[in-house]
Structure formats: C-alpha cells, structure tokens
N, C-alpha and C. Protein backbone atom coordinates (compact mmCIF):
# COMPACT_ATOMS: atom_id res chain seq x y z
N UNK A 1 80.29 -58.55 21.58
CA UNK A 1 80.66 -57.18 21.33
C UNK A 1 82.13 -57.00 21.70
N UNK A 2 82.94 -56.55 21.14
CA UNK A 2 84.26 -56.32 21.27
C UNK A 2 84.45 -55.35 21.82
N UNK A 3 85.99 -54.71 22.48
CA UNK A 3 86.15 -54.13 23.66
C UNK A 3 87.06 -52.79 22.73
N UNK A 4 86.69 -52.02 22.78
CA UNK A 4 87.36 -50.99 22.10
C UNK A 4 88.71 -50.74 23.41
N UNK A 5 88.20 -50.43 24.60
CA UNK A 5 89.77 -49.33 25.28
C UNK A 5 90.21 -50.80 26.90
N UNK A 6 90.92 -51.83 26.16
CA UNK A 6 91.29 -52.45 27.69
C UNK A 6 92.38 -52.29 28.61
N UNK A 7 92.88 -50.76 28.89
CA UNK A 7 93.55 -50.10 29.75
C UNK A 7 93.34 -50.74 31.18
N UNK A 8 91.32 -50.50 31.48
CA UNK A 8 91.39 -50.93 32.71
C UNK A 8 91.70 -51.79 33.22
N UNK A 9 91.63 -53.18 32.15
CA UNK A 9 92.41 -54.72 32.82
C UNK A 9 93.38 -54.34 33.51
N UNK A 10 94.17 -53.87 33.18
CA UNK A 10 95.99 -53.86 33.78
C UNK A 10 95.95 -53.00 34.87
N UNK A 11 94.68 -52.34 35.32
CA UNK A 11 95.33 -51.53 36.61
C UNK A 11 95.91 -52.46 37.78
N UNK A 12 96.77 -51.93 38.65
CA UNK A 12 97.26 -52.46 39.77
C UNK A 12 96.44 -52.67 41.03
N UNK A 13 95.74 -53.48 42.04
CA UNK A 13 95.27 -53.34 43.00
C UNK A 13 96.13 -52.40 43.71
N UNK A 14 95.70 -51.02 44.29
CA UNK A 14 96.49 -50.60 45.33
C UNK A 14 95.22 -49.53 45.79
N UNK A 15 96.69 -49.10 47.00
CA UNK A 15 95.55 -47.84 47.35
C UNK A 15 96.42 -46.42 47.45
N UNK A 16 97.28 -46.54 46.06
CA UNK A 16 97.70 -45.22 45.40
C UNK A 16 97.63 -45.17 44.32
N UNK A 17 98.00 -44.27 43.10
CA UNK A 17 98.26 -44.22 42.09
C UNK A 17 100.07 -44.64 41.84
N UNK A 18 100.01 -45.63 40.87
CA UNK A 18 100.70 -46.48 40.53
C UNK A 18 101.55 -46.48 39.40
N UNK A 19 102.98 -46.42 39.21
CA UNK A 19 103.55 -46.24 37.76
C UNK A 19 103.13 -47.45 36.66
N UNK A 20 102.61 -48.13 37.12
CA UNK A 20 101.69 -49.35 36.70
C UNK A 20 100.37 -48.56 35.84
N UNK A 21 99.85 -47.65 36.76
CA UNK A 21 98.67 -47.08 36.37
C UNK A 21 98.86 -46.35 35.23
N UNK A 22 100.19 -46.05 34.86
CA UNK A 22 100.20 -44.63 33.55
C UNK A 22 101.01 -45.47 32.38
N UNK A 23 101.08 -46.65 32.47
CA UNK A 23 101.88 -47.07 31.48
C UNK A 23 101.50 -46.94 29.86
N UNK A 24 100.03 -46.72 29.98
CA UNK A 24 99.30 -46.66 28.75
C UNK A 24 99.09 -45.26 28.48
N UNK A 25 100.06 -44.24 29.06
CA UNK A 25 100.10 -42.84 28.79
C UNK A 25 100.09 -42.03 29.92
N UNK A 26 100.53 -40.65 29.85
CA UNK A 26 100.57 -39.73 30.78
C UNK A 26 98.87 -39.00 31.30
N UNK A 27 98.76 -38.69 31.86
CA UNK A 27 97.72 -38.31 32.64
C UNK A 27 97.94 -36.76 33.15
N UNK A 28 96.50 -35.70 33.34
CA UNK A 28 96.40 -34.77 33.52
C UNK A 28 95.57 -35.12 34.49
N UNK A 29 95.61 -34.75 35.84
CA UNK A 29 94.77 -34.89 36.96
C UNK A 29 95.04 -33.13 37.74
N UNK A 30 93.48 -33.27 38.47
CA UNK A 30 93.15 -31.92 39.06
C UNK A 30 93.56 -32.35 40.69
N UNK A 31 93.95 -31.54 41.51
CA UNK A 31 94.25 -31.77 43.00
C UNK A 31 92.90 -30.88 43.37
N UNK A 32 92.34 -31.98 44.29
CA UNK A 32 90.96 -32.50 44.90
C UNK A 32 91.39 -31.99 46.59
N UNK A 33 92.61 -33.22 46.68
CA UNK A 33 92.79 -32.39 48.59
C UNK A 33 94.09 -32.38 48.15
N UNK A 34 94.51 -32.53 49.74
CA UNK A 34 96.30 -32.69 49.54
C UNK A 34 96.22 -32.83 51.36
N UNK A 35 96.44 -34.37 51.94
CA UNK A 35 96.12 -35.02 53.32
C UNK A 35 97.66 -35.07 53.55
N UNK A 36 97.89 -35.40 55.18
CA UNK A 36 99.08 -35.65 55.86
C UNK A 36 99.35 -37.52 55.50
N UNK A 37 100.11 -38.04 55.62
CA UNK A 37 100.10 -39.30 55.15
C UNK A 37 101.15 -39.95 56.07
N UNK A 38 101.80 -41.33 55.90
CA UNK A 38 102.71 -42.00 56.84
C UNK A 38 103.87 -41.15 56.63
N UNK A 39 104.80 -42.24 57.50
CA UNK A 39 106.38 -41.52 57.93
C UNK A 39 106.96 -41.44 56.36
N UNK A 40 106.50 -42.79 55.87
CA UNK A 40 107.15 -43.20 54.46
C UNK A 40 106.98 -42.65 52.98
N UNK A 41 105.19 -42.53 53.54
CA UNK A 41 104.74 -41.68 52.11
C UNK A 41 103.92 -40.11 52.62
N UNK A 42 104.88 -39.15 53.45
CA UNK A 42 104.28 -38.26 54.04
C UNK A 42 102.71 -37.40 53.49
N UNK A 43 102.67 -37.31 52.21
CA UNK A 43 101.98 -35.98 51.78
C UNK A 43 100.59 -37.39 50.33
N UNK A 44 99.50 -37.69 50.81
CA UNK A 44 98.54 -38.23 50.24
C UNK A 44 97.86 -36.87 49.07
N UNK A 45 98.21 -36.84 47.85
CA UNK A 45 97.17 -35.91 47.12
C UNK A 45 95.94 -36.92 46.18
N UNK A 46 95.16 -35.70 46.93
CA UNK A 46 93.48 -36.92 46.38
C UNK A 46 93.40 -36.31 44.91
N UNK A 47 92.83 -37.01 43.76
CA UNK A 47 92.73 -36.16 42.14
C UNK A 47 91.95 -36.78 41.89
N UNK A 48 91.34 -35.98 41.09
CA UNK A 48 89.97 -36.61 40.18
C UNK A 48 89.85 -37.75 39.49
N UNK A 49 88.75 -38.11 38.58
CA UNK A 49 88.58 -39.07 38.07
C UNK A 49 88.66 -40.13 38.42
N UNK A 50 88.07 -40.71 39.43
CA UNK A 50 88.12 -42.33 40.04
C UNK A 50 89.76 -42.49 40.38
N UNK A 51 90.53 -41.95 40.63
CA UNK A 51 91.66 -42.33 40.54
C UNK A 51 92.01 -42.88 42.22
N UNK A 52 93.35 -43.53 42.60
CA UNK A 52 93.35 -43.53 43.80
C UNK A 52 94.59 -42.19 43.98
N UNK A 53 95.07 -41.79 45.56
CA UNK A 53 95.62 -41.00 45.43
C UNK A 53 96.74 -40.56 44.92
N UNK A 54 97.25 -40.03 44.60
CA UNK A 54 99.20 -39.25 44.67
C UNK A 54 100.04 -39.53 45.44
N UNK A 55 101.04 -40.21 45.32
CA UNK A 55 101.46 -39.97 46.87
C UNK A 55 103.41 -40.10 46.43
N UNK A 56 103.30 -38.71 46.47
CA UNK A 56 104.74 -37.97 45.36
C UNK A 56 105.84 -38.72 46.12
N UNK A 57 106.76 -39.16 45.44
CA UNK A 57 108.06 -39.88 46.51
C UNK A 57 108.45 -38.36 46.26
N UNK A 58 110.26 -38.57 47.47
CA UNK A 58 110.61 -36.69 47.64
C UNK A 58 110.65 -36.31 46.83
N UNK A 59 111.40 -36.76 45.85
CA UNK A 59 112.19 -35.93 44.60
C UNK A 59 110.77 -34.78 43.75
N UNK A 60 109.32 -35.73 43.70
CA UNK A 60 108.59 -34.95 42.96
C UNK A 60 107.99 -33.77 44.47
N UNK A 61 108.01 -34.65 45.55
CA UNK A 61 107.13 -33.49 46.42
C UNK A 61 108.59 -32.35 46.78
N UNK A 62 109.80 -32.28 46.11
CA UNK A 62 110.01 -31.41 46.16
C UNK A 62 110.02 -30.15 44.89
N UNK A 63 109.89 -30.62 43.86
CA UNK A 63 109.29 -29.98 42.62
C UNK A 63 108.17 -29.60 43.01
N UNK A 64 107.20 -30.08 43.67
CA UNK A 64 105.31 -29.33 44.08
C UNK A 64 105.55 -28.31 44.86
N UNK A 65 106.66 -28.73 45.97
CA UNK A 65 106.80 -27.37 47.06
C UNK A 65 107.73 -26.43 46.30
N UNK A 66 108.65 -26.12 45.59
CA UNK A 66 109.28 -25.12 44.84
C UNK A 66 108.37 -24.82 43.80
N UNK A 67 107.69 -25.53 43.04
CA UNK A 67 106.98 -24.68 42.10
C UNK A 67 105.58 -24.10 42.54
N UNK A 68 104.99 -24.58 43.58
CA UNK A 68 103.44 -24.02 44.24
C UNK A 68 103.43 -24.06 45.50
N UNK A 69 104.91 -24.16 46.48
CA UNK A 69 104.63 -23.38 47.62
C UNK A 69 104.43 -24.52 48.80
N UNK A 70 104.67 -24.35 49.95
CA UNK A 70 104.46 -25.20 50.84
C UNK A 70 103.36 -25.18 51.85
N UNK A 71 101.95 -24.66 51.38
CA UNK A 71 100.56 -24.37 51.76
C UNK A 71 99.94 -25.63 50.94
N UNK A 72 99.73 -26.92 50.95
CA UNK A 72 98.71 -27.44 50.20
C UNK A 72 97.85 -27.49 50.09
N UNK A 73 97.05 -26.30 51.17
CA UNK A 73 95.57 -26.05 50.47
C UNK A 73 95.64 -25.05 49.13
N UNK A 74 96.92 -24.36 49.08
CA UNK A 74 96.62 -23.71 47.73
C UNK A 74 96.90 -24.37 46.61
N UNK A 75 97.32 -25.84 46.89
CA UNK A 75 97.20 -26.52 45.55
C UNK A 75 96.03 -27.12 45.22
N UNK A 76 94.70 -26.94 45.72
CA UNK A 76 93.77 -27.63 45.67
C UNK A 76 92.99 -27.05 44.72
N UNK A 77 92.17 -27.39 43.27
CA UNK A 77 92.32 -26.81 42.12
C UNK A 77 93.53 -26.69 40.90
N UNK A 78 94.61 -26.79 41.01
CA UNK A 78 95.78 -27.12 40.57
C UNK A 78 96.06 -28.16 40.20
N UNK A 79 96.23 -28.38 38.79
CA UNK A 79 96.34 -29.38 37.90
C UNK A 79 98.07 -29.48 37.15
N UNK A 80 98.35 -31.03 37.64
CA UNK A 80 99.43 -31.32 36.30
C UNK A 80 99.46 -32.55 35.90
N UNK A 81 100.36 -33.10 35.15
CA UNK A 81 100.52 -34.07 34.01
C UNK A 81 101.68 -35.24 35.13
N UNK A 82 101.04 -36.53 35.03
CA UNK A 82 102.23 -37.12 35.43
C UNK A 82 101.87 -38.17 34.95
N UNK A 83 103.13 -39.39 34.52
CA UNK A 83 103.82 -39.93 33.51
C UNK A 83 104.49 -41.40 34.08
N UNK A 84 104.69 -41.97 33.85
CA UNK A 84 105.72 -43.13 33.83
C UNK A 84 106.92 -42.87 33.42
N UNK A 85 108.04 -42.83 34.62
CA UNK A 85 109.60 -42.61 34.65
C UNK A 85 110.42 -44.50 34.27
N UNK A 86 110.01 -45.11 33.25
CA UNK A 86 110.60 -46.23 33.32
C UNK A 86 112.09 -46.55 33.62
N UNK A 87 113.32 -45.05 33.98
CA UNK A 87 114.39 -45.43 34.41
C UNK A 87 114.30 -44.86 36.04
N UNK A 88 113.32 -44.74 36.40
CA UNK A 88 113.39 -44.46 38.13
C UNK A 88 113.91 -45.87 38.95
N UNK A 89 114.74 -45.50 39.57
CA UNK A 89 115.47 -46.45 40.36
C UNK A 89 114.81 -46.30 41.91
N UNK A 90 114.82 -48.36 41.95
CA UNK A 90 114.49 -48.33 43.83
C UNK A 90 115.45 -49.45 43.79
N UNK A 91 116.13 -49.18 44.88
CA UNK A 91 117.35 -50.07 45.69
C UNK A 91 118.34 -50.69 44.42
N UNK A 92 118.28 -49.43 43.52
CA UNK A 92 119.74 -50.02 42.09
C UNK A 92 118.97 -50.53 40.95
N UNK A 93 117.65 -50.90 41.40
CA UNK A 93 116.96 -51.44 39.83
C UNK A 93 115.83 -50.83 39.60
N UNK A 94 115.96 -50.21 38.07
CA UNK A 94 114.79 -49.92 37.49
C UNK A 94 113.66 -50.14 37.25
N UNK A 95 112.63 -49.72 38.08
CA UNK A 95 111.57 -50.31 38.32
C UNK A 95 110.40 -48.84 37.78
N UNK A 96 110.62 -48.40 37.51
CA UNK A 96 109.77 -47.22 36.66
C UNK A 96 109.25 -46.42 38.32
N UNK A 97 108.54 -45.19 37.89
CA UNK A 97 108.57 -44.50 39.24
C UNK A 97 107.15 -43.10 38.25
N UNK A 98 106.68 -42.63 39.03
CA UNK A 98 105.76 -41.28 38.86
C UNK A 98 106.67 -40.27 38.66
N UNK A 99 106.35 -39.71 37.40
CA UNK A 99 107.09 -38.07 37.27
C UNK A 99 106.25 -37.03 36.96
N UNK A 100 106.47 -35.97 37.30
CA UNK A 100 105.25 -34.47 36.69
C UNK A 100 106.27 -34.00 35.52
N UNK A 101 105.09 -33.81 34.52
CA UNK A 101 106.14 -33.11 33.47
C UNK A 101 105.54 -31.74 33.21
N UNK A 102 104.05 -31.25 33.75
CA UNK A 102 103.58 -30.08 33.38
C UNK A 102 102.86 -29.87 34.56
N UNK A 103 102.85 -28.39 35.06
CA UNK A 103 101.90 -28.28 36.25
C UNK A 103 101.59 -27.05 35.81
N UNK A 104 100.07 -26.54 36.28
CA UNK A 104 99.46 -25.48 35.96
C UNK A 104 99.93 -24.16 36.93
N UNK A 105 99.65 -23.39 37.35
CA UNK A 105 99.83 -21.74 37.85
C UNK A 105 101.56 -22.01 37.59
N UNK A 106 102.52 -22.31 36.30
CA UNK A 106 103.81 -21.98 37.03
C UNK A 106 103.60 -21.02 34.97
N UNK A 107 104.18 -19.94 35.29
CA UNK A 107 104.25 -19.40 34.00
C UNK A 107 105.66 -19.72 32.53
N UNK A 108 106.55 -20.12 33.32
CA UNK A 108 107.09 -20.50 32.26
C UNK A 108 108.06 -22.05 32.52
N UNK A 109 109.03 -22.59 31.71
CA UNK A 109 109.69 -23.49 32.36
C UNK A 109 110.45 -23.48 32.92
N UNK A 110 110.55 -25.00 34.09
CA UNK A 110 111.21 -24.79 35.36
C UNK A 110 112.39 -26.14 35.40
N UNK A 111 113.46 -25.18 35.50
CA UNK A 111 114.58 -26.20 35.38
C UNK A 111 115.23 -26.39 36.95
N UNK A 112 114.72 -27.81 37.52
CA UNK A 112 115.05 -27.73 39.15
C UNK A 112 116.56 -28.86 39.31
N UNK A 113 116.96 -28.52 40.20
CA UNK A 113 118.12 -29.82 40.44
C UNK A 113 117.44 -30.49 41.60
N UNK A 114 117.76 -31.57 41.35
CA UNK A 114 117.23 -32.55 42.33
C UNK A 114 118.21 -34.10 42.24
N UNK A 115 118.53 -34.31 43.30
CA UNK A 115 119.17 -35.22 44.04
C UNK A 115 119.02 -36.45 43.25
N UNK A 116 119.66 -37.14 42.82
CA UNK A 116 119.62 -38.64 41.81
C UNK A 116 120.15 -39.59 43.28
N UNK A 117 120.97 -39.39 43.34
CA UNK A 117 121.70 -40.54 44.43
C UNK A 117 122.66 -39.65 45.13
N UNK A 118 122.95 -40.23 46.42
CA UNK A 118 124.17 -39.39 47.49
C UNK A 118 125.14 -39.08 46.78
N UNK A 119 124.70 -37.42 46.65
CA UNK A 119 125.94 -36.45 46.17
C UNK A 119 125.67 -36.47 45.15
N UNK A 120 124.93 -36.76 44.05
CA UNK A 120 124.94 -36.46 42.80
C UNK A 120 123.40 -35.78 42.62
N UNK A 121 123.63 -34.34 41.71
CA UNK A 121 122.39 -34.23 41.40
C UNK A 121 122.35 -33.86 39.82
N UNK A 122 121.07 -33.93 39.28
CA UNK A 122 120.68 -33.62 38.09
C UNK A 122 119.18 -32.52 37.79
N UNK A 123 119.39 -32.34 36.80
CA UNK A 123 118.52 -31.15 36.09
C UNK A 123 117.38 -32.14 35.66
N UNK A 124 116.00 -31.45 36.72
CA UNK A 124 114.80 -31.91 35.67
C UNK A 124 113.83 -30.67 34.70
N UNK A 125 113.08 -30.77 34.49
CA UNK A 125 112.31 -29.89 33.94
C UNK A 125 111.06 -30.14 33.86
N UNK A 126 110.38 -28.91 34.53
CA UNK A 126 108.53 -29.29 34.07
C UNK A 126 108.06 -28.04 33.21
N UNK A 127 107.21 -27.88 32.98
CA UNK A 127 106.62 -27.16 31.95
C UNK A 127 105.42 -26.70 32.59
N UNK A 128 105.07 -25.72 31.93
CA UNK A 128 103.83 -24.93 32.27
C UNK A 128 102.74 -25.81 31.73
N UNK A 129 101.44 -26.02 32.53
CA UNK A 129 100.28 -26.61 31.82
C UNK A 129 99.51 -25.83 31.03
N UNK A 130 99.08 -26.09 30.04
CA UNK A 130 98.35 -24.93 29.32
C UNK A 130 96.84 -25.62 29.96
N UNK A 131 95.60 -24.89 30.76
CA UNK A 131 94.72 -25.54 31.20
C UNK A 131 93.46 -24.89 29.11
N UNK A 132 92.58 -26.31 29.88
CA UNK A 132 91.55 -25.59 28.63
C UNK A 132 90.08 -25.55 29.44
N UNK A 133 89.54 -24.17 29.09
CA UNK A 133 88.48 -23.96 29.42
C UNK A 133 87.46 -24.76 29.00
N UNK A 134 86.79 -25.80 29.83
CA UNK A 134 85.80 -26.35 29.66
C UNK A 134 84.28 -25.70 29.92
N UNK A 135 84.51 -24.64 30.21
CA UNK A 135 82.87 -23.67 30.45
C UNK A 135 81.72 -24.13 29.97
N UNK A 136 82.15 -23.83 28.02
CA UNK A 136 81.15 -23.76 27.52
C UNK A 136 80.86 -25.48 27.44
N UNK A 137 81.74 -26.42 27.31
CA UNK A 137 81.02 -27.99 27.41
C UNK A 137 80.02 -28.71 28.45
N UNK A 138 80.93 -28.15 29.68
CA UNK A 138 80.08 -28.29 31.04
C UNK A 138 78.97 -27.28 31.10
N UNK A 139 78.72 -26.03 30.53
CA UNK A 139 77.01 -25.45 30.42
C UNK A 139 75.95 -26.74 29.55
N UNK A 140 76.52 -26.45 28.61
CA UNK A 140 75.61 -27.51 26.77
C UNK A 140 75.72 -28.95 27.64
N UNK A 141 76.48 -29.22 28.30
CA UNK A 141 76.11 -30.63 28.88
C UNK A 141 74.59 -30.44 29.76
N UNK A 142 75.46 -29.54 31.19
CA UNK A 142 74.27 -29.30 32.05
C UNK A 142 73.06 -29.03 31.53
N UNK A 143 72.73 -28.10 30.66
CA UNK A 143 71.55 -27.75 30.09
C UNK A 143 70.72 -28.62 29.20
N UNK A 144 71.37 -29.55 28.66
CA UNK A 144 70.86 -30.93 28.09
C UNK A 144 70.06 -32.24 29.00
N UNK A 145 68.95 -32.34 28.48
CA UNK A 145 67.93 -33.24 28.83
C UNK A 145 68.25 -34.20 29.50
N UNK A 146 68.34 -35.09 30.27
CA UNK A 146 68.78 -36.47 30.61
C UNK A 146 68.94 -37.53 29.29
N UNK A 147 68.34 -37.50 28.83
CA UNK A 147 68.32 -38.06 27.10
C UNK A 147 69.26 -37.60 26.19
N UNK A 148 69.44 -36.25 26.06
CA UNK A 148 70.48 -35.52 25.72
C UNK A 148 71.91 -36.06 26.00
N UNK A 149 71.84 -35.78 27.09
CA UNK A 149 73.56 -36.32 28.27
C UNK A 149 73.72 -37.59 27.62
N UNK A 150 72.78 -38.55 27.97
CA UNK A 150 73.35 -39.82 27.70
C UNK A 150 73.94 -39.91 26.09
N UNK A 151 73.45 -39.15 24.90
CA UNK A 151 73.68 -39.38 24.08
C UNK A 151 75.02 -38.67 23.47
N UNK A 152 75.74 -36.97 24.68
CA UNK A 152 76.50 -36.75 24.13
C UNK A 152 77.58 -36.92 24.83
N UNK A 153 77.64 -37.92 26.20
CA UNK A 153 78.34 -38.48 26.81
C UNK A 153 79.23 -39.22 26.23
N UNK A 154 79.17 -39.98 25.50
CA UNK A 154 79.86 -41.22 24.51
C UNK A 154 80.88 -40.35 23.86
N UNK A 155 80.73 -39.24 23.25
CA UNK A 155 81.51 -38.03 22.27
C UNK A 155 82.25 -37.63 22.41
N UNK A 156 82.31 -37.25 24.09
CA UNK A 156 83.21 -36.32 24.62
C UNK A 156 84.78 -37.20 24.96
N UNK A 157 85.89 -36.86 24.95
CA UNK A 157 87.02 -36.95 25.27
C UNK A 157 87.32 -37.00 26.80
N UNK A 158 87.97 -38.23 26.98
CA UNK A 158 88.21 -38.44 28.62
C UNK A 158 88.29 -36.59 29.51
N UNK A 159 88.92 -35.79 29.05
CA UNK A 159 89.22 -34.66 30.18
C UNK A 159 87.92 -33.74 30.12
N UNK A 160 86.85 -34.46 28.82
CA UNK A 160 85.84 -32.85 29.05
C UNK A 160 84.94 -34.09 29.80
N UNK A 161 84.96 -35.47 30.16
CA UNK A 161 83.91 -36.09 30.97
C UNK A 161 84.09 -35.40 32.62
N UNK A 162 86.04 -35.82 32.76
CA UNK A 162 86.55 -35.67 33.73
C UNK A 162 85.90 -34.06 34.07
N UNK A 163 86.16 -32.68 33.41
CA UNK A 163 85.72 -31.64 34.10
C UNK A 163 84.15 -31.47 34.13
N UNK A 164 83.39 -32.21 33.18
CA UNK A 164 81.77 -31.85 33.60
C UNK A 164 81.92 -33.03 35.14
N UNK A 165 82.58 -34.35 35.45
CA UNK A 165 82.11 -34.84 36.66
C UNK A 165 82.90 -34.07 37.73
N UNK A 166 83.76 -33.20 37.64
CA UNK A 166 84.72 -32.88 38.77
C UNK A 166 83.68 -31.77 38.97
N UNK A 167 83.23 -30.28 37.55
CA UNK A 167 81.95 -29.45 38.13
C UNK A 167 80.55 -29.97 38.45
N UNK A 168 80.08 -30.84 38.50
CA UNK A 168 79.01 -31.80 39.16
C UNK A 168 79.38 -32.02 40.48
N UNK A 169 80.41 -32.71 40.76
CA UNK A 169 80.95 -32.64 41.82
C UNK A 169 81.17 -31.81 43.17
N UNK A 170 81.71 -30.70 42.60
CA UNK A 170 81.98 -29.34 43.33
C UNK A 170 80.57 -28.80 43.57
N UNK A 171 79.24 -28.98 42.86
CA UNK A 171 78.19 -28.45 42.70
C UNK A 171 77.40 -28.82 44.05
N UNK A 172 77.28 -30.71 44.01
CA UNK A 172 76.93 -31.07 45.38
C UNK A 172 77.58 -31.40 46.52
C-alpha cells in the first residue's frame, strides 16, 4: 500500500517545535498553556495537535507580548500561524528560524519593529487570523455513532480533526 502524506518521516527528534518541523508548510496551532522555561528559552508555549512545544526566540516573544499582552494565561485559547523563516540568522548563518505571520484576537494588521542585529531594526508584519467556527463539525462528529466517526474521520481536513480532538479534549 503506498503512502499518500510522508511529512512525518522528516520530523526532527526534539523536545520543541522545530523550523525543521514546518518546512512542509505553515501551521495554525491553538495555545494549550504558556509555562516558565530556561534562562535561554524563557517562555515554553504548549499547542495542540501532538505537537511538541513553542518556544518563541525574543524577537517573536516580543510580537506575542505587544500584540496579546504580557498575562499568558490570557493567551491560552489563542491561536496563530507560524512558518519557516529560511533567512533567520544564528551566529551569521542562515539556518531558518520560527516566524508568526497571523495571530487571532488582534483586529487588524500589525506592523512591529524589531531588532535584526545591534542597532539595526526592521519592520515585520502579522496579520489578523481569521478563526473558523468549527461548532457545527465537532456537534455531527460528536453525535455520530462510533461507526459513524470512524468513517467520517478520514474526510475531514487536518484543522477540523485538530478542533473536534482539542473539544474532546477540553471535555475530559
């Protein structure tokens, strides 16, 4: 039987989320917690979907704290989009890096400056997330037979699996 989606081969062993991990596309993830973390990688955000955690270098955890505030329990529920930066620089070489390009509660777009290298800064931009109501998928799921599920499981699109297991989740 042949392998329709082999994304998962290539994940990275780690125990974060990885610019390794998004190379095969950008990602919409929900914030689950948001933990204290080392000296190095201060701020651990936990997100859905089997994923391992977040763990924003400054430049993005300062885009999270200007656009949603420096309380991270109120980011918990709060969803955005992050991406593979293949010109993010560590120690002069391009080694690709995590970027947010859309985050949810911000209403319109947000043009931030942020620090490139000592003394120089530049303009990024994120965008508003447009979220989509999964209500009515996650009811017609729930309300479906065990026989049912399994059969309309296969159908659904990675983000309506992701919100019927994240409201399953929250349930128990």
């Amino acid at each position: 039987m042949s392998i329709e989606n082999l994304s998962d081969t290539i994940a990275p062993k780690s125990d974060q989320l990885n610019a390794d991990d998004l190379l095969t596309g950008p990602i919409t993830v929900t914030v689950i917690d948001v933990t204290r973390g080392s000296k190095d990688q201060p701020v651990n955000i936990v997100i859905g979907g089997g994923r391992q955690p977040y763990k924003p270098c400054k430049s993005m955890l300062r885009v999270l704290i200007q656009l949603w505030g420096q309380n991270g329990k109120e980011w918990v529920g709060r969803s955005m989009t992050l991406f593979c930066d293949p010109s993010v620089k560590f120690g002069g070489v391009a080694l690709g890096g995590i970027r947010i390009s859309h985050m949810s509660h911000i209403t319109s777009t947000q043009n931030l400056m942020l620090t490139v290298s000592r003394g120089k800064k530049s303009q990024y931009t994120v965008h508003p997330l447009q979220m989509v109501d999964y209500t009515k998928v996650i009811s017609e799921y729930a309300n479906a037979s065990p026989e049912e599920q399994n059969k309309i499981w296969p159908t659904l699109t990675p983000d309506q699996q992701m919100a019927i297991t994240n409201a399953f989740n929250q349930q128990w």
